[in-house]
C-alpha atoms as a PDB file:
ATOM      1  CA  UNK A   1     -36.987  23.437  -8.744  1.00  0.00           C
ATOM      2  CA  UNK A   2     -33.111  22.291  -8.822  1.00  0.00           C
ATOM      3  CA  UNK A   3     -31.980  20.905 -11.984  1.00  0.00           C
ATOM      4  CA  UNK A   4     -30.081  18.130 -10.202  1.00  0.00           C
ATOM      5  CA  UNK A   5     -32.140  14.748 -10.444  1.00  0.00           C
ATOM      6  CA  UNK A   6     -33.097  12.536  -7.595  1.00  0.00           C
ATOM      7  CA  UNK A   7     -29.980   9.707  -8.524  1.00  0.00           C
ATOM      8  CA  UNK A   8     -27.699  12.713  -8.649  1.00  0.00           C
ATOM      9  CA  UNK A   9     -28.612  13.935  -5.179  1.00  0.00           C
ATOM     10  CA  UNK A  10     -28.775  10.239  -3.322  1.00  0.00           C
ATOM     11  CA  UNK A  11     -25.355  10.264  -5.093  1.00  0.00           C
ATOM     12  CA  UNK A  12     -24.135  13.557  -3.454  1.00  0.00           C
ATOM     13  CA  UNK A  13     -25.825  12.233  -0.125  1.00  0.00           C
ATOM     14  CA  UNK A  14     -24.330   8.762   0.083  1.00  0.00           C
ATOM     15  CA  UNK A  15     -20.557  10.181  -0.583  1.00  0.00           C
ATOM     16  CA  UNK A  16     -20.995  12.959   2.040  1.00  0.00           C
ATOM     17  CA  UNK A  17     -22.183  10.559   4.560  1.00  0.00           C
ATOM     18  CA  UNK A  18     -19.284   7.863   3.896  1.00  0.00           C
ATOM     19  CA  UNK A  19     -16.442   8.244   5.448  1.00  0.00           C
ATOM     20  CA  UNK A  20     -13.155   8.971   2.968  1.00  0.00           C
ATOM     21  CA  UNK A  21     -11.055   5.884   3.189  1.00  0.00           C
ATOM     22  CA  UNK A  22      -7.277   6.764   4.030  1.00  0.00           C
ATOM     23  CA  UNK A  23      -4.255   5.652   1.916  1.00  0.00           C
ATOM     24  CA  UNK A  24      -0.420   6.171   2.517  1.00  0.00           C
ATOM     25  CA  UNK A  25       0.772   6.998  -0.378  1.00  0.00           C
ATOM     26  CA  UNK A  26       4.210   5.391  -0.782  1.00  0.00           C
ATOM     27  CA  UNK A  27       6.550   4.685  -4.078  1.00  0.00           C
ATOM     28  CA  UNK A  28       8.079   1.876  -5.567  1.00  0.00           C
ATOM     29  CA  UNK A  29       9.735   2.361  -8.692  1.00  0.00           C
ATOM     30  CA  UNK A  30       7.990   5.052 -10.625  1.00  0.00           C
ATOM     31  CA  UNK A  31       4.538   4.132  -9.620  1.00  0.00           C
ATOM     32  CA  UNK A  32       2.578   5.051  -6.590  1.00  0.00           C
ATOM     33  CA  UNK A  33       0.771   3.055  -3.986  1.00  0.00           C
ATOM     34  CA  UNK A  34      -1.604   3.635  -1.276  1.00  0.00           C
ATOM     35  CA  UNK A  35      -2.470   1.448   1.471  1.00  0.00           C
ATOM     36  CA  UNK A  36      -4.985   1.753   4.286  1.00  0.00           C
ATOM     37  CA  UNK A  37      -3.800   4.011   6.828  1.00  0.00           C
ATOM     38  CA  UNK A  38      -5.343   2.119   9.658  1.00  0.00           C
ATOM     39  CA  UNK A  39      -2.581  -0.921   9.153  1.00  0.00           C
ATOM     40  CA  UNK A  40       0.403   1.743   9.299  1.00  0.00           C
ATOM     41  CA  UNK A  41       2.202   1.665  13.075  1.00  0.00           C
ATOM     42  CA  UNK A  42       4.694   3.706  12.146  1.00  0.00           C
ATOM     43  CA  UNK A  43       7.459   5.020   9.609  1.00  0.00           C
ATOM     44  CA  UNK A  44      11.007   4.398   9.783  1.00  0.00           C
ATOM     45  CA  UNK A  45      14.427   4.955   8.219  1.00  0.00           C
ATOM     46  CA  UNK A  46      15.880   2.395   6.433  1.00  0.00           C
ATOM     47  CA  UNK A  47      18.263   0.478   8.863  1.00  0.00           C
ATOM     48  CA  UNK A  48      19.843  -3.587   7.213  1.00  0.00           C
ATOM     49  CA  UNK A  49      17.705  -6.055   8.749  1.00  0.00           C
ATOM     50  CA  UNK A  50      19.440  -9.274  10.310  1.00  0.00           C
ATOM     51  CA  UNK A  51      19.501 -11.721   7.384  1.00  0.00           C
ATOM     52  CA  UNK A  52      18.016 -14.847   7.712  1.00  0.00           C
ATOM     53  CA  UNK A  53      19.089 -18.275   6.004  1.00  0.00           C
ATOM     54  CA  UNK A  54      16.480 -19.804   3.806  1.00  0.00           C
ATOM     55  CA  UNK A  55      14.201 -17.003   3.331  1.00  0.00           C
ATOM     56  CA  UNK A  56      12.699 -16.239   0.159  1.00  0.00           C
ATOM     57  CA  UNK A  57      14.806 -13.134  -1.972  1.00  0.00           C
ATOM     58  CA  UNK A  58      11.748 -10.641  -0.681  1.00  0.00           C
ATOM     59  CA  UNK A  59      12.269 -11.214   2.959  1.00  0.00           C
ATOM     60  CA  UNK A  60      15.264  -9.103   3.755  1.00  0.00           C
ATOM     61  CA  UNK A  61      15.499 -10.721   6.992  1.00  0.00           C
ATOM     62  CA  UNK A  62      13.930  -9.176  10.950  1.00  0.00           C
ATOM     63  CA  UNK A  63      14.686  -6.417  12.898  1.00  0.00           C
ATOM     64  CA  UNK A  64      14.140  -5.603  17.131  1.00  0.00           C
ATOM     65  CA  UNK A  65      11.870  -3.183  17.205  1.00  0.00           C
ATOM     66  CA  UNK A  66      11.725  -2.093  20.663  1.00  0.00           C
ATOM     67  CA  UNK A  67      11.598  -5.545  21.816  1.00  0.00           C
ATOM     68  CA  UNK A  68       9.671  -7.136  19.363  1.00  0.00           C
ATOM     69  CA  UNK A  69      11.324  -8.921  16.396  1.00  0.00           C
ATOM     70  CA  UNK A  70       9.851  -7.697  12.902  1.00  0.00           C
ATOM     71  CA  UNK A  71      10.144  -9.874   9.748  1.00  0.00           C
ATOM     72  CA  UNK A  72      11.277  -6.964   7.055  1.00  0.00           C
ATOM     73  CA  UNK A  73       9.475  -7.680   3.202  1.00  0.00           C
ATOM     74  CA  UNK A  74      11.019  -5.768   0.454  1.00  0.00           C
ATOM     75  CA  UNK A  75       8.493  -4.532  -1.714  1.00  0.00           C
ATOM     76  CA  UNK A  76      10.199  -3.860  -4.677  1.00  0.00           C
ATOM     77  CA  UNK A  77      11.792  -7.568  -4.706  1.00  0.00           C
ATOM     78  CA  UNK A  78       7.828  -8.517  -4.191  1.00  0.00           C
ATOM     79  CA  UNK A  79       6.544  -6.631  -7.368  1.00  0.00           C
ATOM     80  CA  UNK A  80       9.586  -8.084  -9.271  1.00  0.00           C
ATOM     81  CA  UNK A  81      11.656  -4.300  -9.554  1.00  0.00           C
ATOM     82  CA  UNK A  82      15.545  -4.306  -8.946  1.00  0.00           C
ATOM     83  CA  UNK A  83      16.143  -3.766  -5.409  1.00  0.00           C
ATOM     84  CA  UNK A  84      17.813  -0.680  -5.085  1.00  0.00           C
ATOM     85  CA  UNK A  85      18.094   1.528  -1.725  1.00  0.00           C
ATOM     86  CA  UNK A  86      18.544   5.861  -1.428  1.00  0.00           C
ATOM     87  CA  UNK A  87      18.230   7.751   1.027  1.00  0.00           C
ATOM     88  CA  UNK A  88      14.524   8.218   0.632  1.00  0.00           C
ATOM     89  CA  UNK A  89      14.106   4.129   1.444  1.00  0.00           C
ATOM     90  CA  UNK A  90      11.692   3.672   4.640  1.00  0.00           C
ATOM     91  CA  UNK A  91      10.710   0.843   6.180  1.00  0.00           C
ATOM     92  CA  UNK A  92       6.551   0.997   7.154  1.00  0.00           C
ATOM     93  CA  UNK A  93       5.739  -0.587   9.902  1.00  0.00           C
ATOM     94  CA  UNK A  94       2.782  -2.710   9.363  1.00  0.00           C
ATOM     95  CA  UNK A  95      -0.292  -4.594  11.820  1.00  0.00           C
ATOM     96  CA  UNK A  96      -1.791  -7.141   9.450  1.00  0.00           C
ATOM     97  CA  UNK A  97      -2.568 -10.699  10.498  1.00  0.00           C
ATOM     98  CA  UNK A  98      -2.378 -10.048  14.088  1.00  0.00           C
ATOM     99  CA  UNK A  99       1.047  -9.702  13.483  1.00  0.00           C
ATOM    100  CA  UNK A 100       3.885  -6.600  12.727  1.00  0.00           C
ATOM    101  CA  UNK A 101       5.324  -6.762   9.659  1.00  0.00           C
ATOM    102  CA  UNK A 102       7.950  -4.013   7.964  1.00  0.00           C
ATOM    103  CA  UNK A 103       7.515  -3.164   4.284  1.00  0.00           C
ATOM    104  CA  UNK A 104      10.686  -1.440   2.979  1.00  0.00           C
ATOM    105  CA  UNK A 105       9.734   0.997  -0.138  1.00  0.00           C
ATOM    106  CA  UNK A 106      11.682   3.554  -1.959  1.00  0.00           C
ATOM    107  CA  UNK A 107       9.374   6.718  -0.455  1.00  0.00           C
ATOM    108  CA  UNK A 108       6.230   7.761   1.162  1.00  0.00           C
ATOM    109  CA  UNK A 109       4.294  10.867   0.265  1.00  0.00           C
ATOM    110  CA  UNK A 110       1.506  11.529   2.347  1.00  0.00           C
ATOM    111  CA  UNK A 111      -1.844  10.699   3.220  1.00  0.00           C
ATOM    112  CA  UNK A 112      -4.838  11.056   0.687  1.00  0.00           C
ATOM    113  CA  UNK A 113      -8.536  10.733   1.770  1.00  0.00           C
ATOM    114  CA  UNK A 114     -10.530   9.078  -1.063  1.00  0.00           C
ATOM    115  CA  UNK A 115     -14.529   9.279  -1.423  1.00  0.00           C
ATOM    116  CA  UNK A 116     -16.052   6.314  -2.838  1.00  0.00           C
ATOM    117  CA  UNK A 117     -16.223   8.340  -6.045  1.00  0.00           C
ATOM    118  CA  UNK A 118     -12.468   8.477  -6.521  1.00  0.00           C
ATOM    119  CA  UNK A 119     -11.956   4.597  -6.147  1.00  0.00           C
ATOM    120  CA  UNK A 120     -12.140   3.135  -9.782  1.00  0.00           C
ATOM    121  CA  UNK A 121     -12.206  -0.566  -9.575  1.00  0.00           C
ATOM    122  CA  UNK A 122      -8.711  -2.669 -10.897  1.00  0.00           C
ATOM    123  CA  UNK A 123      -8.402  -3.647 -14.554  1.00  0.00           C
ATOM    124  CA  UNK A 124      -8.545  -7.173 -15.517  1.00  0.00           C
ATOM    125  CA  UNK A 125      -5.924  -8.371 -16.988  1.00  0.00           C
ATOM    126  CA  UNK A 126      -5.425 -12.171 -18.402  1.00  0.00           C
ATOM    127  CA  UNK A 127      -3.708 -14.612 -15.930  1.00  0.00           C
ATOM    128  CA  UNK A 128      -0.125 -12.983 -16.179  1.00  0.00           C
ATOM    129  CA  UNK A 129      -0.462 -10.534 -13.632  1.00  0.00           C
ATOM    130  CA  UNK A 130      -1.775 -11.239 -10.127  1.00  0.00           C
ATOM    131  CA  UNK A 131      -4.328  -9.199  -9.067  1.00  0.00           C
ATOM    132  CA  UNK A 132      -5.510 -10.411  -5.899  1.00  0.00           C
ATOM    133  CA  UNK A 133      -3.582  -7.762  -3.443  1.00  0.00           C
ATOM    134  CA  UNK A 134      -4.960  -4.682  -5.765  1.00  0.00           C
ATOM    135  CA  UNK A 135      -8.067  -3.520  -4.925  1.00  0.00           C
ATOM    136  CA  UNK A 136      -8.400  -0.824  -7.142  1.00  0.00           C
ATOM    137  CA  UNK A 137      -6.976   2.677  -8.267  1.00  0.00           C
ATOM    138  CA  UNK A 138      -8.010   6.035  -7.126  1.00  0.00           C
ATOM    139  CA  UNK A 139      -8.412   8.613  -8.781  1.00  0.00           C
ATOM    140  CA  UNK A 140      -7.014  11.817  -7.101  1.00  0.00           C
ATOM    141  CA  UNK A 141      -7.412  15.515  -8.717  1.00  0.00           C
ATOM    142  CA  UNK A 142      -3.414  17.105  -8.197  1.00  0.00           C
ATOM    143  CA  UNK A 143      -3.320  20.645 -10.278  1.00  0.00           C
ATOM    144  CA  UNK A 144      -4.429  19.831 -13.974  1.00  0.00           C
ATOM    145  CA  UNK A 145      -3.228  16.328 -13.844  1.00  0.00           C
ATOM    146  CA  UNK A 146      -4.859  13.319 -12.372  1.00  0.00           C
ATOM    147  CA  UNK A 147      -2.823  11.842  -9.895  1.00  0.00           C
ATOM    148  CA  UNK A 148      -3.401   7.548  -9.925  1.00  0.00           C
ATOM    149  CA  UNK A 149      -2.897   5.504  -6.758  1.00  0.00           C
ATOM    150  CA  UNK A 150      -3.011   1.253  -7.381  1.00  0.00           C
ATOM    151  CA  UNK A 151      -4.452   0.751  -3.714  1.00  0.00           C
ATOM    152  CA  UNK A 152      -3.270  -2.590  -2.208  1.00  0.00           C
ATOM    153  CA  UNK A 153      -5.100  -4.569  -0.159  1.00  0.00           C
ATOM    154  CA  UNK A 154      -1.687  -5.222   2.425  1.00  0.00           C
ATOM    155  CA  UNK A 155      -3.162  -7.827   4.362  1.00  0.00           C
ATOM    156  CA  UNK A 156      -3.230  -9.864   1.186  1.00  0.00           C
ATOM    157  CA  UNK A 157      -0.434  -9.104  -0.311  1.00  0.00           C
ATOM    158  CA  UNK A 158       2.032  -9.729   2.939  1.00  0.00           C
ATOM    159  CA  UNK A 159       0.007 -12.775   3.523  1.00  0.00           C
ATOM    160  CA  UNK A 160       0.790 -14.291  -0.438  1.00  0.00           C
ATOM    161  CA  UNK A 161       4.611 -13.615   0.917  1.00  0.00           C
ATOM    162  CA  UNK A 162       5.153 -16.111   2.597  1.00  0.00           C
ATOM    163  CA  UNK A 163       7.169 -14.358   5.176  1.00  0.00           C
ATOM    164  CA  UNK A 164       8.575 -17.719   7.297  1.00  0.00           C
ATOM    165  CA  UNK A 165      12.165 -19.190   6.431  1.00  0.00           C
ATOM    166  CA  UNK A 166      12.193 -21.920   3.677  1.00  0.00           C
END
């Protein structure tokens, strides 16, 4: 007879019969992100968007994206980080809301596929801090370190932005 118990195999049988969910992982500042891959049209250089009058400091303004005109969000304005641009800044291309939205960060990675396992739910932490757009942090094995994603929940995060002129 194994040694494994019964809990310990149901375990092993329910995380090789979910599907991974897949992140982007992207930078801002020196901390990494994921987001759901599924909400991710595309990934672009950084190109100025048209400034618009009124809007809030995190929206940069829209761009025409092959016809289409795309309110731009900077991220690191969002999270409270200086805004600073290099020449690894991208803007991702976003579907959330039924709409397209572009998220300008300072980098993207790659894409991780995370078992339930490796999803550790977000810390608490006492009103300061808003937590609603993090969804947890997952836990990915890089080398002999742990590598820690805060996975945002996009949708809610672009829709707290408040992305319409003021």
């Amino acid at each position: 007879m194994s040694s494994h118990t019964q809990q310990e195999l149901l375990a092993v049988a329910a995380s090789a019969t979910t599907a991974p969910n897949e992140v982007l992982t992207l930078r801002l500042g020196a901390e990494e992100y994921g987001i759901d891959i599924l909400r991710v049209q595309e990934i672009r250089s950084y190109e100025a968007p048209t400034r618009i009058a009124g809007a809030p400091a995190h929206l940069l303004g829209v761009t025409n994206l092959r016809g289409v005109i795309v309110p731009i969000v900077d991220l690191r304005c969002r999270f409270g980080l200086e805004t600073v641009y290099g020449s690894g800044t991208v803007t991702v291309v976003l579907a959330v809301a039924g709409r397209t939205v572009g998220a300008v960060v300072d980098a993207v990675s790659d894409v991780v596929a995370l078992t339930p396992a490796q999803i550790k739910p977000a810390p608490e932490f006492s009103g300061a801090i808003d937590m609603g757009s993090i969804t947890g942090i997952g836990m990915v094995e890089q080398g002999d370190r742990p590598r820690m994603l805060i996975l945002l929940d996009i949708e809610q995060l672009l829709a707290d932005a408040d992305l319409a002129p003021t």
